[in-house]
Protein backbone atom coordinates (compact mmCIF):
# COMPACT_ATOMS: atom_id res chain seq x y z
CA UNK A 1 -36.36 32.31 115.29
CA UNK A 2 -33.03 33.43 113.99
CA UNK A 3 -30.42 35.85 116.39
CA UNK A 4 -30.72 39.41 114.54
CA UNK A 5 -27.07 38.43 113.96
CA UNK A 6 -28.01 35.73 111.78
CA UNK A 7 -30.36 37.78 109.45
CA UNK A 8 -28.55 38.31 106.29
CA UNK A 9 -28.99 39.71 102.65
CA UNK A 10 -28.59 36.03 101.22
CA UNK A 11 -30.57 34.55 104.05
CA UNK A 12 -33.55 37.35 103.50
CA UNK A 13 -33.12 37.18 99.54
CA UNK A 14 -33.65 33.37 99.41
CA UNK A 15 -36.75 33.40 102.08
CA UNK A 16 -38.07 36.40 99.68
CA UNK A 17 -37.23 33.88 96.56
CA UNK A 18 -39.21 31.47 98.10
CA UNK A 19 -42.41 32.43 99.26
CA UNK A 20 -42.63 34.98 96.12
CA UNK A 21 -42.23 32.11 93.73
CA UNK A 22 -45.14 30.77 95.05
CA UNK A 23 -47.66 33.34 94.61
CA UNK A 24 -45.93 34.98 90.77
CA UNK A 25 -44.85 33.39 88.28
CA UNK A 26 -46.18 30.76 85.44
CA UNK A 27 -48.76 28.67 87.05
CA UNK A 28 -49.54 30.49 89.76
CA UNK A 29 -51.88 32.76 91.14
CA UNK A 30 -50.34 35.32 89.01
CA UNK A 31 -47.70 35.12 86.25
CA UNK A 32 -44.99 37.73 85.79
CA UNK A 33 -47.08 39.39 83.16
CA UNK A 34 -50.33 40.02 85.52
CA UNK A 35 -48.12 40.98 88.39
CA UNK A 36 -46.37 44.08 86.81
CA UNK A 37 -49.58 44.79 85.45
CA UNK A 38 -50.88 45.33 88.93
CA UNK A 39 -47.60 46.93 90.67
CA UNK A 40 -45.35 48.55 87.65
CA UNK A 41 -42.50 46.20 88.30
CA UNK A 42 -40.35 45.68 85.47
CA UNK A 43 -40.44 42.17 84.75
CA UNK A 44 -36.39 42.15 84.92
CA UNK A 45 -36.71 42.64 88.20
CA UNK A 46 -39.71 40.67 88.61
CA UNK A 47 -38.01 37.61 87.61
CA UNK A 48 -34.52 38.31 89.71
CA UNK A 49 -36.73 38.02 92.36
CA UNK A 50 -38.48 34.90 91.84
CA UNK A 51 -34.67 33.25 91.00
CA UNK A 52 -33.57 34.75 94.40
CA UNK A 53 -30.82 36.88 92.53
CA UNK A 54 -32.09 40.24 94.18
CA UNK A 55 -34.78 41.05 96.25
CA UNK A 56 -36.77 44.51 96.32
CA UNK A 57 -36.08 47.54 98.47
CA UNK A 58 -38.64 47.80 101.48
CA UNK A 59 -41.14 50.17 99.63
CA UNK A 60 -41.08 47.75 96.69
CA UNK A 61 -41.37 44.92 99.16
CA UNK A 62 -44.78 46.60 101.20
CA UNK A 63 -46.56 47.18 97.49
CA UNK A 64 -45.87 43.63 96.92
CA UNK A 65 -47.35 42.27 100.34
CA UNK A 66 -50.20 44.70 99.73
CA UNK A 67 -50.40 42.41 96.06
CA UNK A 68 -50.37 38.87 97.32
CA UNK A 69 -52.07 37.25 100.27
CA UNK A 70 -50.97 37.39 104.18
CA UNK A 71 -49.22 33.81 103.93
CA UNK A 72 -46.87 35.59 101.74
CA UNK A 73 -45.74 38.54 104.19
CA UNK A 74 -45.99 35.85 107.13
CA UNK A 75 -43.78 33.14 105.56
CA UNK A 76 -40.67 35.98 104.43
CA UNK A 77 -40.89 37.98 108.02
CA UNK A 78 -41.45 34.71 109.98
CA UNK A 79 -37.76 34.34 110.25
CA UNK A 80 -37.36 37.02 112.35
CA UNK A 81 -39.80 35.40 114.97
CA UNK A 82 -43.19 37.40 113.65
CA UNK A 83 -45.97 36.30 112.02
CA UNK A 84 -49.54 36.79 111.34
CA UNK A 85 -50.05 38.96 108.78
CA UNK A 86 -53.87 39.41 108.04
CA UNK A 87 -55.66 42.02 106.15
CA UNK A 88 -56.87 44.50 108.02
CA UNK A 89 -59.92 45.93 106.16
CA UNK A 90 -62.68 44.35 108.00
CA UNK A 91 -61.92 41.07 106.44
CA UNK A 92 -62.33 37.78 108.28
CA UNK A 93 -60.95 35.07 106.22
CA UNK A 94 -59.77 31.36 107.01
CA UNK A 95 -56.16 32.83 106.73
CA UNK A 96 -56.37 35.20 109.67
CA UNK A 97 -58.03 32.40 111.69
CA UNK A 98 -55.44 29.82 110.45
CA UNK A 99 -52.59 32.39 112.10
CA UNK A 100 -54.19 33.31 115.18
CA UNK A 101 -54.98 29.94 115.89
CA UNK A 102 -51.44 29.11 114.60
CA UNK A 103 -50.13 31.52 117.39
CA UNK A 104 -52.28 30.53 120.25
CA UNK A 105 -51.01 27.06 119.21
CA UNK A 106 -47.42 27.42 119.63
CA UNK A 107 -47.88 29.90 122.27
CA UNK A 108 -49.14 26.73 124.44
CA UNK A 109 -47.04 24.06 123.23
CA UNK A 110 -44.13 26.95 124.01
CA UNK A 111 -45.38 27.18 127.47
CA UNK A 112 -46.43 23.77 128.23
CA UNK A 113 -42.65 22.43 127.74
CA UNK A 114 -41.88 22.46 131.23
CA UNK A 115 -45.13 20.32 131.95
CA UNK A 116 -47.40 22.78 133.11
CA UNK A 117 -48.65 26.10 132.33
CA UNK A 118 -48.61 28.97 135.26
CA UNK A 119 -50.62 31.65 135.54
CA UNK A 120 -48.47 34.31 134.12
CA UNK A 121 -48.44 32.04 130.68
CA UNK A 122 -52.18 31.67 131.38
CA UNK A 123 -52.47 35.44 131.46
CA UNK A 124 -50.54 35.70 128.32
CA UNK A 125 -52.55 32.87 126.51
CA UNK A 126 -55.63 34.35 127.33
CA UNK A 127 -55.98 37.23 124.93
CA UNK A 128 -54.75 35.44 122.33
CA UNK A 129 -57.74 33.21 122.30
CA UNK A 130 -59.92 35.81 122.74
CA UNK A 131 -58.34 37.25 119.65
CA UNK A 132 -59.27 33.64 117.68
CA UNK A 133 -62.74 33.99 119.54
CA UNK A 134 -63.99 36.80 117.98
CA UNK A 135 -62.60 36.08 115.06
CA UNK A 136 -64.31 32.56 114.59
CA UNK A 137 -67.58 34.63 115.80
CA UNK A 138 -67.20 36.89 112.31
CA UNK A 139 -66.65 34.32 110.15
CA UNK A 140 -69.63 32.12 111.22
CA UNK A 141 -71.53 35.67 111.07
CA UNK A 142 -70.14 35.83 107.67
CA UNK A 143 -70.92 32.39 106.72
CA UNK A 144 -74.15 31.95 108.43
């Protein structure tokens, strides 16, 4: 995680760049065309974007992460130390079990650097994996 210092327009414009590029553009899960089919983008800006010469203003930026999937959203806000982005429409996909199990993860390796865990790290683990719990329990409902 970066200092909120360290979060700059060239910094946020070539994370944005990066994880847009791999969602738009020709091969991928959309091309420019499809994509400002779906949002009204121009494709001048469009493809500014994917060359990480501009990125979009904030309400340009939340129709966009309501376009493309949560790894998207989660890999361009990740440097400021969030993550998991999942839909939150009732879905249960192997995305939002990928990044709650991501952050249960790191939440124990985190804790577990000084060789043990105590029980106020316990107490913060716990709902957590609870969290990835009920989660695996609706997609094997899903599945099953």
């Amino acid at each position: 995680m970066l200092k909120a210092k360290e979060i700059n327009e060239a910094l946020v414009t070539k994370r944005f760049a990066s994880a847009f590029g791999m969602h738009v553009g020709r091969g991928k899960a959309l091309t420019v065309e499809q994509f400002c089919q779906i949002t009204g983008f121009e494709s001048r800006s469009v493809g500014g974007w994917i060359r990480g010469e501009s990125s979009p203003y904030l309400f340009r930026f939340l129709s966009i992460a309501s376009v493309l999937p949560p790894p998207f959203l989660n890999q361009v806000i990740e440097i400021s130390g969030l993550h998991g982005a999942y839909e939150t429409e009732g879905t249960c996909d192997s995305y939002m079990i990928l990044s709650k199990a991501a952050h249960l993860v790191a939440k124990i390796s985190t804790d577990a650097e000084d060789g043990k865990i105590d029980h106020i790290e316990r107490s913060e683990q716990v709902p957590l994996a609870r969290e990835l719990h009920a989660l695996l329990g609706k997609f094997l409902e899903k599945t099953a």
